[in-house]
Protein backbone atom coordinates (compact mmCIF):
# COMPACT_ATOMS: atom_id res chain seq x y z
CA UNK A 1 -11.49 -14.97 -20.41
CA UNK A 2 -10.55 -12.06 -19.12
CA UNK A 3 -12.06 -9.04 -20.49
CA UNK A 4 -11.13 -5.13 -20.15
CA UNK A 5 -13.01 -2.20 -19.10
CA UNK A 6 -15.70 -0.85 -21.14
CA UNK A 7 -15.40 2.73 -22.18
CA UNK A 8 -18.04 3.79 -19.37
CA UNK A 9 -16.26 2.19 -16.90
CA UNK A 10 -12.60 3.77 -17.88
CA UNK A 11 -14.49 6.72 -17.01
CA UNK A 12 -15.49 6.37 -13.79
CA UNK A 13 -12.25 4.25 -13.01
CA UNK A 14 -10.26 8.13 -13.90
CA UNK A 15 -12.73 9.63 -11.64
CA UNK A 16 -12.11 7.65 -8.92
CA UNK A 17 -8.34 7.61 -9.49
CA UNK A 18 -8.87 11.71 -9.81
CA UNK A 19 -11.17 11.85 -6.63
CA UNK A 20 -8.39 10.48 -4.34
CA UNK A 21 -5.33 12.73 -6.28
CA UNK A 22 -7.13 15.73 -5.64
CA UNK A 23 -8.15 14.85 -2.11
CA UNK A 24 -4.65 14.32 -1.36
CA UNK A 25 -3.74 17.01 -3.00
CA UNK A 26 -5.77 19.06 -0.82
CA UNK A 27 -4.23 17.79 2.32
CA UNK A 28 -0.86 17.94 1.24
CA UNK A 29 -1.65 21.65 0.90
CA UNK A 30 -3.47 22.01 4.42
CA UNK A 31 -0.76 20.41 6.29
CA UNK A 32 1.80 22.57 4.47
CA UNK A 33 -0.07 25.40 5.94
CA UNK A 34 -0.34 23.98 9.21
CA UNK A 35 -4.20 23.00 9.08
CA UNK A 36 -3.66 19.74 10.22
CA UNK A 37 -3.48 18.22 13.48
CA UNK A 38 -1.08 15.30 12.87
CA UNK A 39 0.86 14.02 10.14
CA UNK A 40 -0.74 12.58 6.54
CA UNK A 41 1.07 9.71 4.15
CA UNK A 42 -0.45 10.47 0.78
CA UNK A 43 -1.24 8.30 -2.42
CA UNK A 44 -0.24 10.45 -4.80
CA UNK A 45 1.12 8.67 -7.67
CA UNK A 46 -0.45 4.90 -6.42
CA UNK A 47 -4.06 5.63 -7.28
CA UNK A 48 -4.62 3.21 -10.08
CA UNK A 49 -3.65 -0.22 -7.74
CA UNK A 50 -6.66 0.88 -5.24
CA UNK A 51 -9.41 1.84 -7.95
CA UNK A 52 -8.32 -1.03 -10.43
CA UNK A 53 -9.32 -3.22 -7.91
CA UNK A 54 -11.64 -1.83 -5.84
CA UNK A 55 -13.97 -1.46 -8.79
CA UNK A 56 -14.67 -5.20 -8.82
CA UNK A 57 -16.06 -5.53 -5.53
CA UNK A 58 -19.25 -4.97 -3.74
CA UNK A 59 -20.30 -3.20 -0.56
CA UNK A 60 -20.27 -6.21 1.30
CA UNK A 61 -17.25 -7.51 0.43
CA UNK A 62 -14.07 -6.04 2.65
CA UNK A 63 -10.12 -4.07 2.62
CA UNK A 64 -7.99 -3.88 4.67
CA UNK A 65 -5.77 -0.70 4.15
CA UNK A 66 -2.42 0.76 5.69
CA UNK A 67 -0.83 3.89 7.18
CA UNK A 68 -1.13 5.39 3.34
CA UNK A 69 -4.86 4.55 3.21
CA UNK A 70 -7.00 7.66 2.15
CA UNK A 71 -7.04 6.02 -1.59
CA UNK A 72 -7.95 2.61 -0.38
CA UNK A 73 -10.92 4.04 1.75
CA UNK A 74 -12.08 6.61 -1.61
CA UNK A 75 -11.45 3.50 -3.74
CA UNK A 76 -14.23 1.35 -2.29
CA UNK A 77 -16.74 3.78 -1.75
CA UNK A 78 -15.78 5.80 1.77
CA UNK A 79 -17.71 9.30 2.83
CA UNK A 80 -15.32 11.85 1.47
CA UNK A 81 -16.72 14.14 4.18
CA UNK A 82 -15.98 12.00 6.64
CA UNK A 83 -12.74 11.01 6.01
CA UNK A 84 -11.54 14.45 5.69
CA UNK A 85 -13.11 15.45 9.38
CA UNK A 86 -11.45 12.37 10.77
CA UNK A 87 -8.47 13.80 9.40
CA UNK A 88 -9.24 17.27 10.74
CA UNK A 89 -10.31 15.49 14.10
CA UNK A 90 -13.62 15.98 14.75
CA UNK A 91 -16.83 14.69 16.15
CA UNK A 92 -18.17 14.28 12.44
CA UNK A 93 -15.25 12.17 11.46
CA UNK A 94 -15.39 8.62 10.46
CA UNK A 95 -14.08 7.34 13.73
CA UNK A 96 -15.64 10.52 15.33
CA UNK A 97 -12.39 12.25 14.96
CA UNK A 98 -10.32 9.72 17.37
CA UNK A 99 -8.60 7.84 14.52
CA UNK A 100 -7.04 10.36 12.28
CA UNK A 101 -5.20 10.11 8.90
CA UNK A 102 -3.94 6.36 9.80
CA UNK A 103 -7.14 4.51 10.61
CA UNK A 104 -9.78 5.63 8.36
CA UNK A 105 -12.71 2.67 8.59
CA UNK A 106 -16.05 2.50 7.91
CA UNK A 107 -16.99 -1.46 8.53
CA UNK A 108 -20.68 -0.30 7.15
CA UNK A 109 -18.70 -0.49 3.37
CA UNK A 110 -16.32 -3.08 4.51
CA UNK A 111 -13.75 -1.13 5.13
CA UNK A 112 -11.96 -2.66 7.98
CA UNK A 113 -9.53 0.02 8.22
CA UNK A 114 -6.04 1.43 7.81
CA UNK A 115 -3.54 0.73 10.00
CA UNK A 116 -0.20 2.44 11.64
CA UNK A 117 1.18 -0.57 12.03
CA UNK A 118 3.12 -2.44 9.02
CA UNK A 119 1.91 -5.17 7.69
CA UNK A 120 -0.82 -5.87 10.23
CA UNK A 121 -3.59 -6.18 7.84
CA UNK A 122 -2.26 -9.69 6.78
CA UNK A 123 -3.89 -11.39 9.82
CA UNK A 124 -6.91 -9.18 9.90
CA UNK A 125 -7.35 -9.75 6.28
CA UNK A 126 -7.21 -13.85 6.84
CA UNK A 127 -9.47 -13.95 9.47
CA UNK A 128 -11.77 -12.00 7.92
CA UNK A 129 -11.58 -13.99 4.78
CA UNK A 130 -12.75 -17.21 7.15
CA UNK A 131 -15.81 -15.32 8.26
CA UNK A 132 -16.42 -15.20 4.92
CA UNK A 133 -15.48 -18.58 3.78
CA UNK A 134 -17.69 -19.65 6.48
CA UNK A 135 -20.84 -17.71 6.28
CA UNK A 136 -21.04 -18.54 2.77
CA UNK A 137 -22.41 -15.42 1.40
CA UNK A 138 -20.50 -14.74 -1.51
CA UNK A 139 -18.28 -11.80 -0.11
CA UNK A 140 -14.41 -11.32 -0.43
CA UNK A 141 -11.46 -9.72 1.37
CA UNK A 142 -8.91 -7.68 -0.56
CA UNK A 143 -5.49 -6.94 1.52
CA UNK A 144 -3.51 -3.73 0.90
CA UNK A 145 0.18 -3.79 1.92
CA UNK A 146 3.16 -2.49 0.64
CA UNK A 147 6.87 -3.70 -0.20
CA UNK A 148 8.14 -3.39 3.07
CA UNK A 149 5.31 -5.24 4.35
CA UNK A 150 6.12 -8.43 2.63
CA UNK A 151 8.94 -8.48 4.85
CA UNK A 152 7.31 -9.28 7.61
CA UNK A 153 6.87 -13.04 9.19
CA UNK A 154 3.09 -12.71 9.34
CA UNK A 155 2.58 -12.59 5.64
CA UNK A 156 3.81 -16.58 5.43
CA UNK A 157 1.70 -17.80 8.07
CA UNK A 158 -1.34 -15.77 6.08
CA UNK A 159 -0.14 -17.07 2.78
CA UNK A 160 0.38 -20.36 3.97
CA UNK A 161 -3.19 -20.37 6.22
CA UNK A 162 -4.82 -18.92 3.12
CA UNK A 163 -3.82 -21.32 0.45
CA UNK A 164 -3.88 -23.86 2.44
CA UNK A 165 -8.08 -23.19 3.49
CA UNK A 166 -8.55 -22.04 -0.06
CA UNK A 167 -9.76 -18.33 1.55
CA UNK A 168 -11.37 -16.04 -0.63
CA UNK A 169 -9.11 -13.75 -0.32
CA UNK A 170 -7.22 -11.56 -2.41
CA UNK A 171 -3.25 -10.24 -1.64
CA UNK A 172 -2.34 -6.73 -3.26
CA UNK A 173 1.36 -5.58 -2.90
CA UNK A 174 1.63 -2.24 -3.67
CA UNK A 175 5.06 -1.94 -4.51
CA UNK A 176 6.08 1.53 -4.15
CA UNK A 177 10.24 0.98 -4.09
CA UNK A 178 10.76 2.09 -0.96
CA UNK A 179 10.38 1.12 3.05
CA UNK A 180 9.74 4.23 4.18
CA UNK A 181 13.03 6.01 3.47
CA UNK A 182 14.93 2.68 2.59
CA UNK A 183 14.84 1.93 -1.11
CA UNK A 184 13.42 -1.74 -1.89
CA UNK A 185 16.78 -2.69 -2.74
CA UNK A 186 18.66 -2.37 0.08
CA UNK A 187 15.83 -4.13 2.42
CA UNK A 188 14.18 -6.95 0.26
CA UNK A 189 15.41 -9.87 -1.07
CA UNK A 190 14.39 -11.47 -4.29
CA UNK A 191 11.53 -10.95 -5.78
CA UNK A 192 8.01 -10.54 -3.66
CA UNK A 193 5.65 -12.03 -5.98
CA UNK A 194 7.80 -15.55 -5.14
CA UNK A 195 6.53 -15.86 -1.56
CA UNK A 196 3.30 -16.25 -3.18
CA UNK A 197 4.20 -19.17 -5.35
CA UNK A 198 6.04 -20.93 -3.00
CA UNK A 199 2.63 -21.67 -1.62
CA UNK A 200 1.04 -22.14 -4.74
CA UNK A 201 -1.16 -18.91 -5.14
CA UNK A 202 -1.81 -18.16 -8.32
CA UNK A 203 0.47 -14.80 -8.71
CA UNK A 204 0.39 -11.47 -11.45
CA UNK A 205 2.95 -9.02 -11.55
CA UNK A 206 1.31 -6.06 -13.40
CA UNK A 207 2.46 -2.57 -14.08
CA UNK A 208 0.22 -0.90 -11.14
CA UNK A 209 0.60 2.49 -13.34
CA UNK A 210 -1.83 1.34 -16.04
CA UNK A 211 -5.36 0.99 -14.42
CA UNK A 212 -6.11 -1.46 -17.00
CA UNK A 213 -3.82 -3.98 -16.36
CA UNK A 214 -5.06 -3.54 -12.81
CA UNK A 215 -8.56 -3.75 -13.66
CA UNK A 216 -7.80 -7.17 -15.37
CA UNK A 217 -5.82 -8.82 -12.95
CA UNK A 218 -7.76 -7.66 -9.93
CA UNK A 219 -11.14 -9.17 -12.13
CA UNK A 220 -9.36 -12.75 -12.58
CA UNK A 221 -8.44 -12.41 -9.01
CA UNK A 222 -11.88 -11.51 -7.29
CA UNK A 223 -13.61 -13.96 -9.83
CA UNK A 224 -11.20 -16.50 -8.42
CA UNK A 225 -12.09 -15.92 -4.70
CA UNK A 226 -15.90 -15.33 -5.30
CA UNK A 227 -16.11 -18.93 -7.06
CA UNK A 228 -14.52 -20.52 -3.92
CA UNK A 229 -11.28 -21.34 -6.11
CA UNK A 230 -9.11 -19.41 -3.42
CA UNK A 231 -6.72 -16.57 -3.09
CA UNK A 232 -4.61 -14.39 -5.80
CA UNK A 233 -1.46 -12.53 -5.29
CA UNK A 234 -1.05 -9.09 -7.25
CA UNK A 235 2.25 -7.37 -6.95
CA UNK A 236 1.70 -3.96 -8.86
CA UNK A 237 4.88 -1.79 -9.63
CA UNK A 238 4.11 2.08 -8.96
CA UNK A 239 5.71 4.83 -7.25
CA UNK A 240 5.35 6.83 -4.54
CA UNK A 241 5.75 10.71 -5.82
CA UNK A 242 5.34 11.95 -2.31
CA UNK A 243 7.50 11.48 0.64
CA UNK A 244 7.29 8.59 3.45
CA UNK A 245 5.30 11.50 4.74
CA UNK A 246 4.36 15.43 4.82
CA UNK A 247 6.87 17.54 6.62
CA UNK A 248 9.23 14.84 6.29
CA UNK A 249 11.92 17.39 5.52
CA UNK A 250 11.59 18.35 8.96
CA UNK A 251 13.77 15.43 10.07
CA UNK A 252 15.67 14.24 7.54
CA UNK A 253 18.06 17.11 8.18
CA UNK A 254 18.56 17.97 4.50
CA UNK A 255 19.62 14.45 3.81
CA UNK A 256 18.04 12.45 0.92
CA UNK A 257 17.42 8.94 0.00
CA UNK A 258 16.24 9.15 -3.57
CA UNK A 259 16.80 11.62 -6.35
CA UNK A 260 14.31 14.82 -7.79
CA UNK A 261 15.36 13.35 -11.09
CA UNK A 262 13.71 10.15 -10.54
CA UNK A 263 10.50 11.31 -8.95
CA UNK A 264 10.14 13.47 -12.43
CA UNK A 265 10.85 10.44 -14.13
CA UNK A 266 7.61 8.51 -12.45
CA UNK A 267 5.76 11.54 -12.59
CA UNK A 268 5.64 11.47 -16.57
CA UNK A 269 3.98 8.19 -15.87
CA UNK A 270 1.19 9.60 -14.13
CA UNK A 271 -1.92 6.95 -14.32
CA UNK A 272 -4.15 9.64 -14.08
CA UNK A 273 -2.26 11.57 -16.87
CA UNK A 274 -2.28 8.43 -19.05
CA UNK A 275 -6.09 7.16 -18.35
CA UNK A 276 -6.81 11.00 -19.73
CA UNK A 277 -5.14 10.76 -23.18
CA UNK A 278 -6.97 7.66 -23.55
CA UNK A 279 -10.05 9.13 -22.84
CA UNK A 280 -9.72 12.14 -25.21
CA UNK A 281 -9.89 10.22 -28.16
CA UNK A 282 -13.14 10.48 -28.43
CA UNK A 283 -12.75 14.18 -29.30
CA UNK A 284 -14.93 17.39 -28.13
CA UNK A 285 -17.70 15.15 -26.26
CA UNK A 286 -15.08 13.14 -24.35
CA UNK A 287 -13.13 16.58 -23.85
CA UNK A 288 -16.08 18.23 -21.90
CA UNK A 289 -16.94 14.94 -20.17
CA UNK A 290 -13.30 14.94 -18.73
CA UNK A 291 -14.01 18.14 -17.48
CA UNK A 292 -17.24 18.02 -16.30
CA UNK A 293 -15.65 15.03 -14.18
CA UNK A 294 -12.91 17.37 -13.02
CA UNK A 295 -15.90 19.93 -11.99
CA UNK A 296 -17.45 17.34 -9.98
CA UNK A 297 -14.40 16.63 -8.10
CA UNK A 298 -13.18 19.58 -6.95
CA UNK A 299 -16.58 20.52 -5.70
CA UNK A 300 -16.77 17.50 -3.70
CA UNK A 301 -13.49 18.38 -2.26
CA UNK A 302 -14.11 21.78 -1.54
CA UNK A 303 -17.34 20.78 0.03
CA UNK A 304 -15.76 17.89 2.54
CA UNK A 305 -12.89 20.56 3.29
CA UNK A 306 -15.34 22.94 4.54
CA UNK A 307 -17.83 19.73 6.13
CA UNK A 308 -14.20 19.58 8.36
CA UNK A 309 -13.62 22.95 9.13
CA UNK A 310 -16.99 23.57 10.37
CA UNK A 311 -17.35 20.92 12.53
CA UNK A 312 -16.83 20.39 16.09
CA UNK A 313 -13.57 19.24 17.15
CA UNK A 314 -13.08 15.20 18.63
CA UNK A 315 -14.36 15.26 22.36
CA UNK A 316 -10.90 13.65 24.14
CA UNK A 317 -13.15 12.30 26.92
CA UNK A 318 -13.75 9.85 24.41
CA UNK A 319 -10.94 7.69 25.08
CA UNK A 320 -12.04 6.47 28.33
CA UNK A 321 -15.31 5.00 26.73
CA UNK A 322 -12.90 3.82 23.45
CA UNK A 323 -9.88 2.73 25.23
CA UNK A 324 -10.77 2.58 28.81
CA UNK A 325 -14.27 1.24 29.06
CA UNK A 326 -15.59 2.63 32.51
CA UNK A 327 -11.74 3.72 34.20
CA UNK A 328 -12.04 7.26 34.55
CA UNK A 329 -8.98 9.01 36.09
């Protein structure tokens, strides 16, 4: 039977959803000011999918992520610090600063990476998830992709592969409503959850808002895959409150595909905002715990920002032992 979190663990599940809303925060503000040397796609608004399911799985077990995947890395246990100098491109960063914002990775915690092109975790996800099926050790693969993901023609072949070798794998939609500046509606048909079932995954639609109802699905789901019983399919229903990306205004050209009025509307959903006034019920002690938390968090922030700054910027010649094994110009 399913069960929900324990008190305990609704509090570390709101500081994990506050450490990555505050981290990307932070960066939405550096970029504003021109601190950045490429372009971010934040999480703001998503956090709950990534830490309701990331708290049911271990170190060795493995994500992939996508082009929005700062909260997926935070989720399952990523360096802040590094992170933010791979972001800031240097030496310290993650991927020694030659990655940036869109492939954060540390394979150490299973984090196989984000990726700037969408929808191609579904194949790195699946062949993962038969190293794992094969080495019979227990671990898992949770996949990461968004609604206009699910459009693409690799995500049958995975399903299909998947269900079909009973992988333990587990597929999480984030769906956001929009495909980068297209609105779901106008670019996918029907409902996404259905592509699941039509290979007979076992499939929850859950309000990806509500941390809880993550936390529940994504423990049915990972129990499901650990036990060798095969793969889930989670759709979660959020919203992105930020744009496809910072700056975005930049190009648009004062055009506009949704309205302010509807972002506000999501925003007064905030699953950080609603985890909280759960949490304060337990009056005065559960009042200062909240804000010890939100002590602890900025520091950490602060502390990675200025890990960033400090350090030495990415070394280009790099790339020719990265990309170009031995072919120097």
């Amino acid at each position: 039977m399913t069960e929900s979190p324990s008190r305990d663990q609704l509090f570390a599940l709101y500081e994990r959803m506050l450490l990555i809303r505050r981290t990307e925060e932070r960066l939405r503000d550096e970029n504003k000011a021109g601190n950045l040397p490429g372009a971010v796609h934040l999480y703001i608004g998503e956090e709950a999918v990534a830490s309701g399911v990331c708290a049911h799985l271990r170190e060795s077990d493995m994500i992939t992520s996508t082009h929005r995947g700062h909260g997926h890395y935070l989720a399952k246990g990523g360096e802040l610090n590094a992170m933010m100098a791979e972001i800031y491109a240097k030496q310290t960063g993650i991927c020694r600063g030659m990655g940036g914002s869109m492939h954060v990775a540390d394979f150490s915690k299973g984090i196989l990476g984000a990726n700037g092109i969408v929808g191609a975790g579904f194949a790195i996800a699946t062949g993962a998830a038969y190293s794992a099926l094969l080495a019979r050790e227990g671990r898992i693969v949770v996949d990461f992709f968004g609604d206009g993901a699910s459009n693409q023609g690799t995500l049958m072949e995975c399903l299909n592969i998947a269900s079909l070798w009973r992988l333990p794998l587990v597929f999480v939609c984030e769906h956001n409503r929009f495909s980068e500046f297209s609105p779901a509606s106008t670019v996918t048909s029907g409902e996404i959850v259905d592509r699941a079932r039509a290979f007979k995954i076992p499939s929850h639609v859950v309000d990806g808002n509500d941390v809880v109802a993550v936390w529940r699905a994504a423990q049915d789901a990972v129990e499901r895959a650990r036990s060798g019983s095969g793969p889930t399919f989670i759709e979660a229903h959020t919203y992105r409150i930020q744009g496809h990306l910072e700056a975005e205004d930049l190009f648009l050209g004062g055009q506009y595909y949704r309205q302010a009025t509807e972002i506000e509307s999501w925003k007064s959903r905030c699953p950080i905002a609603t985890t909280r006034k759960q949490l304060e019920s337990g009056g005065a002690a559960d009042a200062a715990r909240l804000q010890e938390i939100e002590t602890r968090v900025m520091a950490q922030v602060e502390a990675a920002v200025g890990f960033a700054q400090a350090s030495e910027a990415a070394d280009p010649e790099l790339a020719f032992t990265l990309m170009f094994d031995g072919q120097t110009p």
